[in-house]
Protein backbone atom coordinates (compact mmCIF):
# COMPACT_ATOMS: atom_id res chain seq x y z
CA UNK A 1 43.47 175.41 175.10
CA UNK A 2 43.01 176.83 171.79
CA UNK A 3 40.39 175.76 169.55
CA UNK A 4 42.25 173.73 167.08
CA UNK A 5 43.13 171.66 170.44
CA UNK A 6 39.13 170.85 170.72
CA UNK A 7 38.51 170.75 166.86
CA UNK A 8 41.37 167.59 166.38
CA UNK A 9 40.13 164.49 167.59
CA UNK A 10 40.32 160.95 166.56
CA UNK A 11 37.48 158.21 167.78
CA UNK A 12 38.76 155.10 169.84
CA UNK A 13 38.12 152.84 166.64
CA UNK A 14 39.52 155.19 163.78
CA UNK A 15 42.53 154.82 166.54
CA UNK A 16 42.49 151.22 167.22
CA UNK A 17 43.36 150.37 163.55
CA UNK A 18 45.58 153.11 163.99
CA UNK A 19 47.51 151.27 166.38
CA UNK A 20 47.83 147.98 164.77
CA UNK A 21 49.27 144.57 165.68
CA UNK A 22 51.17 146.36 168.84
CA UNK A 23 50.58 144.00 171.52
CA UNK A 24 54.13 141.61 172.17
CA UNK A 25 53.94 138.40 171.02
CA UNK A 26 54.20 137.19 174.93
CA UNK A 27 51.22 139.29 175.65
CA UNK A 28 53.71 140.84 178.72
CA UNK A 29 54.22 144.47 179.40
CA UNK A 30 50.75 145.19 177.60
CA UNK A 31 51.13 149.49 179.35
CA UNK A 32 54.73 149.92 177.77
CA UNK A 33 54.28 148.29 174.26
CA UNK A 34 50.65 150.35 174.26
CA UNK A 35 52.74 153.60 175.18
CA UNK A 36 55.81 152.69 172.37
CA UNK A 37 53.29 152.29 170.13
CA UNK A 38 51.55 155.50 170.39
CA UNK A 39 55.11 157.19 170.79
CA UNK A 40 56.02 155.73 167.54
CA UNK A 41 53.06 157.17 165.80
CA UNK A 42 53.68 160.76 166.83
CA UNK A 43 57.05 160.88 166.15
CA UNK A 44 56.72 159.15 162.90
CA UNK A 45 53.92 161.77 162.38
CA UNK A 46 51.32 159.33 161.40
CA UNK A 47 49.19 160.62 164.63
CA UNK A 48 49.02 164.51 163.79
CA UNK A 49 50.50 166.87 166.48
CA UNK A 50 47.58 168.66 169.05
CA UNK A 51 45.30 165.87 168.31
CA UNK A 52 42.66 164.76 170.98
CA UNK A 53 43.11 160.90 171.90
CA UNK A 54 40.26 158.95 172.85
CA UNK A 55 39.24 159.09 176.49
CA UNK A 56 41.03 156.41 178.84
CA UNK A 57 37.85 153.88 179.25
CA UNK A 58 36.61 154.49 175.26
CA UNK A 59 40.23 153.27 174.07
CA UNK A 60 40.27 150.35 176.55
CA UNK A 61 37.33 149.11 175.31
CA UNK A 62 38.20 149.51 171.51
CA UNK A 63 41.83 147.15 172.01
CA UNK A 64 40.43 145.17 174.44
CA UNK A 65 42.50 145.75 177.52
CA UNK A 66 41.98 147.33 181.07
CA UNK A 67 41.34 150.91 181.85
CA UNK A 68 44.61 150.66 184.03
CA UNK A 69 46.18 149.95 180.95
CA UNK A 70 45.54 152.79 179.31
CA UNK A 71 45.81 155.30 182.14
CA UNK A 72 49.26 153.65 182.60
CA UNK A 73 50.33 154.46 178.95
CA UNK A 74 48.99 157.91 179.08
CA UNK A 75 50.76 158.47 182.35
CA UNK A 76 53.91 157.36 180.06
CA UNK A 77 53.27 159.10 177.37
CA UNK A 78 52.65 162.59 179.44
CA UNK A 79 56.13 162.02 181.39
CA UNK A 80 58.16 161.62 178.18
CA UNK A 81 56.59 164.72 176.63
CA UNK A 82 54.60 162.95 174.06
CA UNK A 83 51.30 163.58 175.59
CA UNK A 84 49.64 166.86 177.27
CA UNK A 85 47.00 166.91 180.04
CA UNK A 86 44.41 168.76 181.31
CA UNK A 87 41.99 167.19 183.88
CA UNK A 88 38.19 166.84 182.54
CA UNK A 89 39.18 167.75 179.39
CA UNK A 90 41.12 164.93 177.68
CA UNK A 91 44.85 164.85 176.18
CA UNK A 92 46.68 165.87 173.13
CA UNK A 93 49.66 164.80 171.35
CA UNK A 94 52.91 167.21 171.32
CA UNK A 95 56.55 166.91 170.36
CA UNK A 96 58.36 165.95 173.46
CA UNK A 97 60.35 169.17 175.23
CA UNK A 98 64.12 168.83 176.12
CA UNK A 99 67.96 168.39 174.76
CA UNK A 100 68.62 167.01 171.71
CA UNK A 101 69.60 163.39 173.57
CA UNK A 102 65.63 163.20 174.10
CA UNK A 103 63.17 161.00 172.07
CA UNK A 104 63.63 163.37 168.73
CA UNK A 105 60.87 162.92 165.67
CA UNK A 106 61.17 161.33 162.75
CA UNK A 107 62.35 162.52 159.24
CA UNK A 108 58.82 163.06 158.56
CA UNK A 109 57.79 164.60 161.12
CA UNK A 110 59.00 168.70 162.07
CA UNK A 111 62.37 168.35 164.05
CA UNK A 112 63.79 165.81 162.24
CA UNK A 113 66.48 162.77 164.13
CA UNK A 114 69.83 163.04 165.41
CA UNK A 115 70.29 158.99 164.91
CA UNK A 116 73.79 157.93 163.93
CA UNK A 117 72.59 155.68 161.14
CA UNK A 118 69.74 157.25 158.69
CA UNK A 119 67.99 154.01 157.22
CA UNK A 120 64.89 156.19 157.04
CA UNK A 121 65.91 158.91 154.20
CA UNK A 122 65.94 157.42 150.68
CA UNK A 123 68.57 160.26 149.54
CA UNK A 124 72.28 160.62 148.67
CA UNK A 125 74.26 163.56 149.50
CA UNK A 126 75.85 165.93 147.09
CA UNK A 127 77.86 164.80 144.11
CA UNK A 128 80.59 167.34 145.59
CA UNK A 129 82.94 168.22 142.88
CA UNK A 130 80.67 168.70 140.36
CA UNK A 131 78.05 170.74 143.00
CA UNK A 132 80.27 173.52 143.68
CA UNK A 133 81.79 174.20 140.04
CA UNK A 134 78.27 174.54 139.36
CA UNK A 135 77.32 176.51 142.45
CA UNK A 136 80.67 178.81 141.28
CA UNK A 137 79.69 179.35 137.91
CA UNK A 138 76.01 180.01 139.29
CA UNK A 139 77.43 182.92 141.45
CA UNK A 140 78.84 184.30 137.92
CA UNK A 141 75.82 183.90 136.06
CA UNK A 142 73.56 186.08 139.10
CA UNK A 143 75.48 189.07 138.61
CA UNK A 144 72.85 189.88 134.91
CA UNK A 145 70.14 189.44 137.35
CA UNK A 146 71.10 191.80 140.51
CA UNK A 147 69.63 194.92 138.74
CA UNK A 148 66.20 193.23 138.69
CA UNK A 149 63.34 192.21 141.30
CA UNK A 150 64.33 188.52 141.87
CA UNK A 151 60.83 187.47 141.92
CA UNK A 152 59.70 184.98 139.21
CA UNK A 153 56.37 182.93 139.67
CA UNK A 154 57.08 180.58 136.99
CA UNK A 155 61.14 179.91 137.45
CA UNK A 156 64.42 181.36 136.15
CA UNK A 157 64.49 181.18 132.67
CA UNK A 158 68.01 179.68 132.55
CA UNK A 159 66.21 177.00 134.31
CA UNK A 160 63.12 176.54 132.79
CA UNK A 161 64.77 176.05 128.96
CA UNK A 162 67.63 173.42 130.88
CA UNK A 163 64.86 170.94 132.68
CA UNK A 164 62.68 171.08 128.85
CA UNK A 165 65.82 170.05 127.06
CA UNK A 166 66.20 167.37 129.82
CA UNK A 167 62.35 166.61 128.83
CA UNK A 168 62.82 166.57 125.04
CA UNK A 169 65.88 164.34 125.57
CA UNK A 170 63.76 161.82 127.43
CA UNK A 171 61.55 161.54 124.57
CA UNK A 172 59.02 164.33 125.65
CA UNK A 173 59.08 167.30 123.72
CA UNK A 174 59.35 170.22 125.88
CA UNK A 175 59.45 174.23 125.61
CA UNK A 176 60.06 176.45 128.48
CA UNK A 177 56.87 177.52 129.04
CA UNK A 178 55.29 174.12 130.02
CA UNK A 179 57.79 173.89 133.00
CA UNK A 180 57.34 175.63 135.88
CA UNK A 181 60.14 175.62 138.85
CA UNK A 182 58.90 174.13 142.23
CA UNK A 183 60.86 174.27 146.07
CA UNK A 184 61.07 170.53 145.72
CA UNK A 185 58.77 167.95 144.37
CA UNK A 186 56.39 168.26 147.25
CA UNK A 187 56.42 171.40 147.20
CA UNK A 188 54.69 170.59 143.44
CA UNK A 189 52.27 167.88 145.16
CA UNK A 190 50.99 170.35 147.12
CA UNK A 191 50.64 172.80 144.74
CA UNK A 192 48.76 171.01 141.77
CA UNK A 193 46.57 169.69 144.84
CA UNK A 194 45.61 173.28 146.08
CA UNK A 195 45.03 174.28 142.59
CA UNK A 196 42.82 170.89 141.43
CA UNK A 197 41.55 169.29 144.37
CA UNK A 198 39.48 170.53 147.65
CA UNK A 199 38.51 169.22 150.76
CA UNK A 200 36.37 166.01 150.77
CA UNK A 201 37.48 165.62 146.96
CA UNK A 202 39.01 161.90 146.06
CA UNK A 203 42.72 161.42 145.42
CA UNK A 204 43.65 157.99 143.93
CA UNK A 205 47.01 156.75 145.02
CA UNK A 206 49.08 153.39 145.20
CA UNK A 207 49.35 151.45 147.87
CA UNK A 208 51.80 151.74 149.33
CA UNK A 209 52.83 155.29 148.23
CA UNK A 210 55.06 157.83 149.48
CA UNK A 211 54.13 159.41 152.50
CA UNK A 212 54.72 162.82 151.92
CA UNK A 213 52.30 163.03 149.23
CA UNK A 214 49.98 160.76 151.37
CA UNK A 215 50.31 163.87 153.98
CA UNK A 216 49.22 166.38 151.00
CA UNK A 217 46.46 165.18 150.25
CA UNK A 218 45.06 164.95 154.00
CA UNK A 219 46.40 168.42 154.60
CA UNK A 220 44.61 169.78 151.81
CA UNK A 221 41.53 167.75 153.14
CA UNK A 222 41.16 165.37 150.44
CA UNK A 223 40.69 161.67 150.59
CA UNK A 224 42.90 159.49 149.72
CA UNK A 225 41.45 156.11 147.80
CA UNK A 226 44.26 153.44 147.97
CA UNK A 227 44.62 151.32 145.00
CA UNK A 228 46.92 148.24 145.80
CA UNK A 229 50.16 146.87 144.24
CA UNK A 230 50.16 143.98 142.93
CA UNK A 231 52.95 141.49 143.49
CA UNK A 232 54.49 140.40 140.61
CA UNK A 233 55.79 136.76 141.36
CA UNK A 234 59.59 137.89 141.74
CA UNK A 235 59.84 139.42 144.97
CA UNK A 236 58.58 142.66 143.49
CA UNK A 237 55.42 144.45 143.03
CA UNK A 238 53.22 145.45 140.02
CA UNK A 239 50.24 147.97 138.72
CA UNK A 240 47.10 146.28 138.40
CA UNK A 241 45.69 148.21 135.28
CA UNK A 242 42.13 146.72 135.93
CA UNK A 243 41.94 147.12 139.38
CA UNK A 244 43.00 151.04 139.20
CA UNK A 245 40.12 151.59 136.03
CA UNK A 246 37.52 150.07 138.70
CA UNK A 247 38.45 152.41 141.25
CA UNK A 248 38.71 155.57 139.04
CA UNK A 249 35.28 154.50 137.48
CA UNK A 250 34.29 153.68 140.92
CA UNK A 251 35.21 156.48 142.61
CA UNK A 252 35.15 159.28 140.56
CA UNK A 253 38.90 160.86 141.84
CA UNK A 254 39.63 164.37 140.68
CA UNK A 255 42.99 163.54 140.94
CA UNK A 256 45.33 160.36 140.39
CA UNK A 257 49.02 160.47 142.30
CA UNK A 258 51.20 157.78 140.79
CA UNK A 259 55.05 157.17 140.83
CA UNK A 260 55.44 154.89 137.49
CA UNK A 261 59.24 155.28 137.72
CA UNK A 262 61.15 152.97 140.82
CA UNK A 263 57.83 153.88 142.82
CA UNK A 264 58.31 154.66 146.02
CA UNK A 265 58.75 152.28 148.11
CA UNK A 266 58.43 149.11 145.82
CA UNK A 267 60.48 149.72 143.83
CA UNK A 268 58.13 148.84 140.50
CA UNK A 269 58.68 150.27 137.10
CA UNK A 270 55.30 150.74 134.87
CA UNK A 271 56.21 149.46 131.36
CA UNK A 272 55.19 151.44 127.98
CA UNK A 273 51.97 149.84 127.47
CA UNK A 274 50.70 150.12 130.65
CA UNK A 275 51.81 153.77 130.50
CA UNK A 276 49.51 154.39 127.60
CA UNK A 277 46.65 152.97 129.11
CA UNK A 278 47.54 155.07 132.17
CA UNK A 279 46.95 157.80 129.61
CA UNK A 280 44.00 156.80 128.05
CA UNK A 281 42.35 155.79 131.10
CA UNK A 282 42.52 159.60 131.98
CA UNK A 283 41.43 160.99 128.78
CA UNK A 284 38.32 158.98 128.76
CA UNK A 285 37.68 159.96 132.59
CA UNK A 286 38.80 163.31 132.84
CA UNK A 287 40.87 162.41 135.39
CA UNK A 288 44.14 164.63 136.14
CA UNK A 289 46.78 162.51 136.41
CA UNK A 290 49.83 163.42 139.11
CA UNK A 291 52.88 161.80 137.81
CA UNK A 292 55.95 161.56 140.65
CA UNK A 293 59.08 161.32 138.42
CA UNK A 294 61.11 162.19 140.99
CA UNK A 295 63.66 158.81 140.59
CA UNK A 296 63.03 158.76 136.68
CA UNK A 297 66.45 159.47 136.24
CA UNK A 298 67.62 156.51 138.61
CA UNK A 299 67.68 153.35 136.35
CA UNK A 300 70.04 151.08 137.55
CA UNK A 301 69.86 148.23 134.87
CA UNK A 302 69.70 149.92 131.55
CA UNK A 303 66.11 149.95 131.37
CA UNK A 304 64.60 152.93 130.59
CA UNK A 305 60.84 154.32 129.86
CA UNK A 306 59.57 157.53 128.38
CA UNK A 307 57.78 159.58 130.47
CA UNK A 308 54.04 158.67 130.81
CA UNK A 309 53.07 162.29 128.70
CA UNK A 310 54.85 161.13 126.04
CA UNK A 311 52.05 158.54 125.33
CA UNK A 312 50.02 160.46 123.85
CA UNK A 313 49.27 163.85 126.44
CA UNK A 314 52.81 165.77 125.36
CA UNK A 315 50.51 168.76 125.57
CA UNK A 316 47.62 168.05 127.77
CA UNK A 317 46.78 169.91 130.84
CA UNK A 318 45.22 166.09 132.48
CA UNK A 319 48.95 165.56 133.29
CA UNK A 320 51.29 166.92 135.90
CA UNK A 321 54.57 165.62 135.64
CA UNK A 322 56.63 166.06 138.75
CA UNK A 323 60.22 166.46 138.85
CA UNK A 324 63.21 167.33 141.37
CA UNK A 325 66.73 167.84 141.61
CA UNK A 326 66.80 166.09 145.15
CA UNK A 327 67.25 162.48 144.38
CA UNK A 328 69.53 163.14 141.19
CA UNK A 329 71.74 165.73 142.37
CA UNK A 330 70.73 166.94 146.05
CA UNK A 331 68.11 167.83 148.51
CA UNK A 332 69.65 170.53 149.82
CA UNK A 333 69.15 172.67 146.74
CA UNK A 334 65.37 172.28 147.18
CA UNK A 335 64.38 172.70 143.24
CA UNK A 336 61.83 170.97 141.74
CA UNK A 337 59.54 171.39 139.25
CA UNK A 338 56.08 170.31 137.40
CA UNK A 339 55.85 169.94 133.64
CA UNK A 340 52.54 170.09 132.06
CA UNK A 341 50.43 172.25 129.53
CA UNK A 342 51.45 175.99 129.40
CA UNK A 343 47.92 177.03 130.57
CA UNK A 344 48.21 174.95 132.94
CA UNK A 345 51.79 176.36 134.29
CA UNK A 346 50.04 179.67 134.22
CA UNK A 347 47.17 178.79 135.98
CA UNK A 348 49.24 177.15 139.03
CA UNK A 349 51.44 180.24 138.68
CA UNK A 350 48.90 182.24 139.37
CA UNK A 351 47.51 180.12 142.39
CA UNK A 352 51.61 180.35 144.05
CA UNK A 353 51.21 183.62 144.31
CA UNK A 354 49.25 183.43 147.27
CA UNK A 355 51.44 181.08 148.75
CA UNK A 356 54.83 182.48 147.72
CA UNK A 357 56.56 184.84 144.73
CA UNK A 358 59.15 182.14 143.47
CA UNK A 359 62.17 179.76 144.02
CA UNK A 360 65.65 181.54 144.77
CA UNK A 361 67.32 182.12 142.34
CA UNK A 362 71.20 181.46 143.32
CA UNK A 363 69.57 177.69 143.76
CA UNK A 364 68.11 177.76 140.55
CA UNK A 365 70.90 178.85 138.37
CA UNK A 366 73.07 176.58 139.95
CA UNK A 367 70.62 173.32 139.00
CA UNK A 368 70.60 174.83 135.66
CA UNK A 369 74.20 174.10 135.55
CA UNK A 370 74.70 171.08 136.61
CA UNK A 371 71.30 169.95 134.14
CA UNK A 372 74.31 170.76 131.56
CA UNK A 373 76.75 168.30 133.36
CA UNK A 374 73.76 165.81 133.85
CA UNK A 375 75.26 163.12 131.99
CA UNK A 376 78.32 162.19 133.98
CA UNK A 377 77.09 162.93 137.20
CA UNK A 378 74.12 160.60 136.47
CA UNK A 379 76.35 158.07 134.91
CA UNK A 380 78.55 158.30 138.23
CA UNK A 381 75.02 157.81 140.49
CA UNK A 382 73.99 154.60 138.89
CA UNK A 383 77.61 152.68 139.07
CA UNK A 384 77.52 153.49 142.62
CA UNK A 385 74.17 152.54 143.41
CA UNK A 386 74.50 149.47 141.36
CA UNK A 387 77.19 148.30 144.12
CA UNK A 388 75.42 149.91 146.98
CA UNK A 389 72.06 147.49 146.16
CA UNK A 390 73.76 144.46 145.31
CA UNK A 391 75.52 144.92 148.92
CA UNK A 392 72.62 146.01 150.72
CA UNK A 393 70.44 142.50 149.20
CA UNK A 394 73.99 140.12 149.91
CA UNK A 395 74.19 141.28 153.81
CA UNK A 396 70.25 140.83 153.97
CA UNK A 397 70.57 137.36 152.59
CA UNK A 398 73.02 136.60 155.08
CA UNK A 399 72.31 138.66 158.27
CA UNK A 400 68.32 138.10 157.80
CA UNK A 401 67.69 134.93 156.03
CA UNK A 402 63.89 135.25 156.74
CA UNK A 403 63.49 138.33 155.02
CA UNK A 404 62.62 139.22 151.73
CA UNK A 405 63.85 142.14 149.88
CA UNK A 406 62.75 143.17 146.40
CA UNK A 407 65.51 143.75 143.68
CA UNK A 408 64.76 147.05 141.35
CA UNK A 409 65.84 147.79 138.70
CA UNK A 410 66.09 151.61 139.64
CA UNK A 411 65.84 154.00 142.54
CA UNK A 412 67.11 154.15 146.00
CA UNK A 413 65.96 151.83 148.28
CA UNK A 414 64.47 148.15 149.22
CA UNK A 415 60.59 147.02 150.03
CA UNK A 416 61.50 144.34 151.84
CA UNK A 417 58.75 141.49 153.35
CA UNK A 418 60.34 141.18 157.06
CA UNK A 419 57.76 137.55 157.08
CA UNK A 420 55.91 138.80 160.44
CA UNK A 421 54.13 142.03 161.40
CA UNK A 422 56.38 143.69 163.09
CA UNK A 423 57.72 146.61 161.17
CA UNK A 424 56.52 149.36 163.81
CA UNK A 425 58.08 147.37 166.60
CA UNK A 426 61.45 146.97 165.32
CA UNK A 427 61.46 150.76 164.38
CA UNK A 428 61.03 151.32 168.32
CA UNK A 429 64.11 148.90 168.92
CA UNK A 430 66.48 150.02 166.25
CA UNK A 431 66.33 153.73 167.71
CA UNK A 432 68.03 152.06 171.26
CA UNK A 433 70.64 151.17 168.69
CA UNK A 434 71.04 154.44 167.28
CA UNK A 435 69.10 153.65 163.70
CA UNK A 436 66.63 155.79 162.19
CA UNK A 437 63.94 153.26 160.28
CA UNK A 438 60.75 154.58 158.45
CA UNK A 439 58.21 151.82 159.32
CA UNK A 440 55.87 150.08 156.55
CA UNK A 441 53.03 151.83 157.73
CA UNK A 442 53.86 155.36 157.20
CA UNK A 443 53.72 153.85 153.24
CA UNK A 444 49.74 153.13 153.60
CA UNK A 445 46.72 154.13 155.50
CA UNK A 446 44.85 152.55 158.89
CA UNK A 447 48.00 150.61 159.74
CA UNK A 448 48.98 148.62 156.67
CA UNK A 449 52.42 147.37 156.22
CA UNK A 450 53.54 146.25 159.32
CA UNK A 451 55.17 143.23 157.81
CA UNK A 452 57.22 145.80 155.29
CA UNK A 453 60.06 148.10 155.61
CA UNK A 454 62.06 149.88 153.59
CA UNK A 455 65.07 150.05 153.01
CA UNK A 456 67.47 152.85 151.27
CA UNK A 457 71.15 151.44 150.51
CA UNK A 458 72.75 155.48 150.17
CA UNK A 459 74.51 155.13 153.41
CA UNK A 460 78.27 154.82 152.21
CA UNK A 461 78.98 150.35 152.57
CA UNK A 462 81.20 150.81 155.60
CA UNK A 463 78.25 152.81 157.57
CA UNK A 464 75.74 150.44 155.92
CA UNK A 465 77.26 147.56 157.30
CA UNK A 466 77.82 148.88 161.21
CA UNK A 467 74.17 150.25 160.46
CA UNK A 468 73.04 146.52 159.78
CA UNK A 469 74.81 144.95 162.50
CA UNK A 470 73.05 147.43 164.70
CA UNK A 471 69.70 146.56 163.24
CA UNK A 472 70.77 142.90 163.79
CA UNK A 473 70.89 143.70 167.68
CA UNK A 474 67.69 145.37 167.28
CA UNK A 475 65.92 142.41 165.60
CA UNK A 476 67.05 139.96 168.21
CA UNK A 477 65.38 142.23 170.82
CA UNK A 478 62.12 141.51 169.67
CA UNK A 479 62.13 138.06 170.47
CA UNK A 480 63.75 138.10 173.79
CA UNK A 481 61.23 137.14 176.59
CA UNK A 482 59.88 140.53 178.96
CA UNK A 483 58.51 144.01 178.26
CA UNK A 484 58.84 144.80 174.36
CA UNK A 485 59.71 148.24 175.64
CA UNK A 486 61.10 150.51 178.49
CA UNK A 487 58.71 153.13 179.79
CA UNK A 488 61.49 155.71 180.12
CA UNK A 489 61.67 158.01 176.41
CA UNK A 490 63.75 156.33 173.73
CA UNK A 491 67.17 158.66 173.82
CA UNK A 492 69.06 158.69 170.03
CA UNK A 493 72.27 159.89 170.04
């Protein structure tokens, strides 16, 4: 047992909110559900791997059920893998061991899924044609390079001058040397973070927010501060403007991480105004603002905002905007970036260098390329996703009449109110039915969201619609009468 093993802990009540709402509704099978629930929360990686769970009797008395209970759960848990052992000293999460058929992870946690229907990944694959004439004139365009290192800190030129066009264009003059090229957009999260916030430092975010960014800040050892949506009377949600100046003045963040553009998972838009008070708010506070653009480029209805630097911070080092080629183009080129002041590009250049010595290049000339095409293959994007969301909301209205889904204007996916708390539950099910669901709570913190779920409409509208029968099958389970769950590993084909 190695000392992170001992160091990783979490105390029976940090866990019990942890856990939930996971008892059934017909308060049987009380060791199973308990088990699913935990199972769920390491393969979702909301419970961090090599963690230390409370002891058997401590837990039990947190939730309010019998010691047999819990040893029955844990006994689960360490015959499907999930849980390790060792007597007198307590046990620790793991990846389960075996063939792919086994109980895989999540998307967000290290292995990935093998489901047959991805509901979990808000992402589109490649725009094909246009991909590899870009890829092929990339190749062409490496050969002035080969003579040279290949390392570049900052990005490929080629690059750097294509994604401040794409700035300027947006409203937000740009040069080169404010842009530096990322290996993704978290990839950018986690470096402004290691370069402007430490451990115990406070990190504003929405609520809910996206969870990858949720996990940078807790891996860098930050805290989190959760501001929350607002709904906005439609269906949809909304910034509170007030309530996020309280909690800056409040609590003093170094940082603020928001996603004012389709945010993730809502779905919300911030409008100019509130944009410029954004701004202002972090001139006057000297807070660093962390701007996830990411689905900027996603507007599905014709409504369109400047980015939030162009309200006045076009050259301030306060904020970070954060960009990728992932959502737009594809995630498999891994190529983001972060525009912001050019001291500030140099300082985080600086601080990569530590960390790594640069992007590759092939990757990087090629999303130069297709920046030049961006036009068409954006136009292409929204007509599709216009029909893919207007599908996905008609077969909710009809296959789940109690739900409700918000409508935005932009992005790629739904927040959608399932009207009870069971978003974590009916993640469990849908796997027996071969679909991979991100539950509401790995949007928020200590277990929020369990009435929410979201849901991406980027699956093609044939595999959408066997994907939502399946998840039909899977909601009916949760109201049939007996155990919630089977004690045996959840196999995904």
């Amino acid at each position: 047992m190695d000392r992170t093993d001992i160091e990783r802990r979490i105390g029976a009540r940090s866990f019990a909110r942890m856990l939930g709402d996971w008892r059934p509704p017909d308060g049987k099978g009380l060791a199973d559900a308990l088990a699913d629930r935990i199972r769920l929360l390491v393969l979702d990686g909301r419970l961090p791997l090599q963690t230390r769970l409370p002891a058997e009797r401590e837990l039990a008395a947190a939730i309010g059920v019998s010691r047999t209970t819990v040893a029955t759960s844990y006994e689960t848990l360490r015959g499907g893998g999930v849980l390790r052992s060792r007597r007198g000293a307590g046990s620790w999460t793991q990846l389960p061991a075996g063939p792919p058929d086994d109980a895989g992870p999540s998307p967000f946690s290290p292995l990935g899924d093998n489901a047959l229907y991805d509901l979990a990944h808000a992402a589109l694959p490649a725009p094909c044609a246009e991909l590899r004439a870009a890829a092929a004139a990339a190749v062409r365009d490496l050969d002035a390079l080969l003579a040279g290192h290949g390392y570049d800190l900052s990005g490929q030129p080629a690059l750097r001058a294509a994604i401040a066009d794409r700035y300027t264009a947006r409203g937000l003059p740009t040069t080169p040397d404010q842009v530096l090229v990322t290996a993704g957009g978290v990839h950018g999260i986690h470096l402004a973070l290691m370069v402007l916030a430490g451990p115990g430092d406070r990190v504003l975010v929405e609520h809910p927010t996206y969870p990858n960014a949720l996990g940078a800040v807790t891996t860098r050892g930050a805290r989190p501060v959760p501001v929350p949506m607002a709904p906005d009377g439609d269906g949809g949600s909304r910034w509170d403007l007030d309530l996020l100046t309280s909690a800056v003045r409040d609590a003093a963040p170094r940082l603020a991480y928001v996603i004012p553009d389709f945010q993730n998972p809502t779905g919300a838009l911030l409008d100019e105004a509130d944009r410029a008070r954004l701004v202002e708010l972090a001139r006057r506070t000297g807070t660093t603002l962390l701007v996830d653009e990411t689905l900027a480029e996603l507007a599905l209805d014709g409504r369109t905002v400047a980015p939030v630097a162009a309200h006045g911070a076009a050259d301030s080092p306060l904020v970070l905007s954060i960009g990728s080629a992932s959502k737009t183009f594809w995630g498999g080129l891994r190529i983001g970036w972060i525009r912001t002041s050019a001291a500030m590009v140099r300082r985080l250049a600086a601080a990569r260098a530590g960390v790594d010595l640069g992007g590759p290049v092939l990757e990087q000339l090629t999303v130069a390329r297709l920046l030049a095409e961006h036009g068409p293959v954006v136009a292409n994007r929204r007509r599709e996703l216009v029909g893919a969301r207007d599908h996905l909301l008609g077969r909710i209205a009809r296959t789940f009449p109690g739900w409700r889904p918000s409508r935005p204007d932009g992005g790629l996916s739904l927040w959608v109110d399932l009207g009870r708390a069971e978003s974590s539950r009916l993640t469990s099910a849908a796997r027996r039915h071969d679909v991979l669901l991100a539950a509401g709570p790995r949007f928020g913190l200590d277990g929020a969201f369990e009435r929410y779920l979201r849901l991406p409409y980027t699956l093609r509208q044939d595999r959408m619609d066997e994907a939502l029968d399946r998840l039909a099958a899977a909601w009916a389970d949760l109201d049939r009468p007996g155990p919630a769950v089977e004690s045996e590993p959840i196999a995904v084909a």
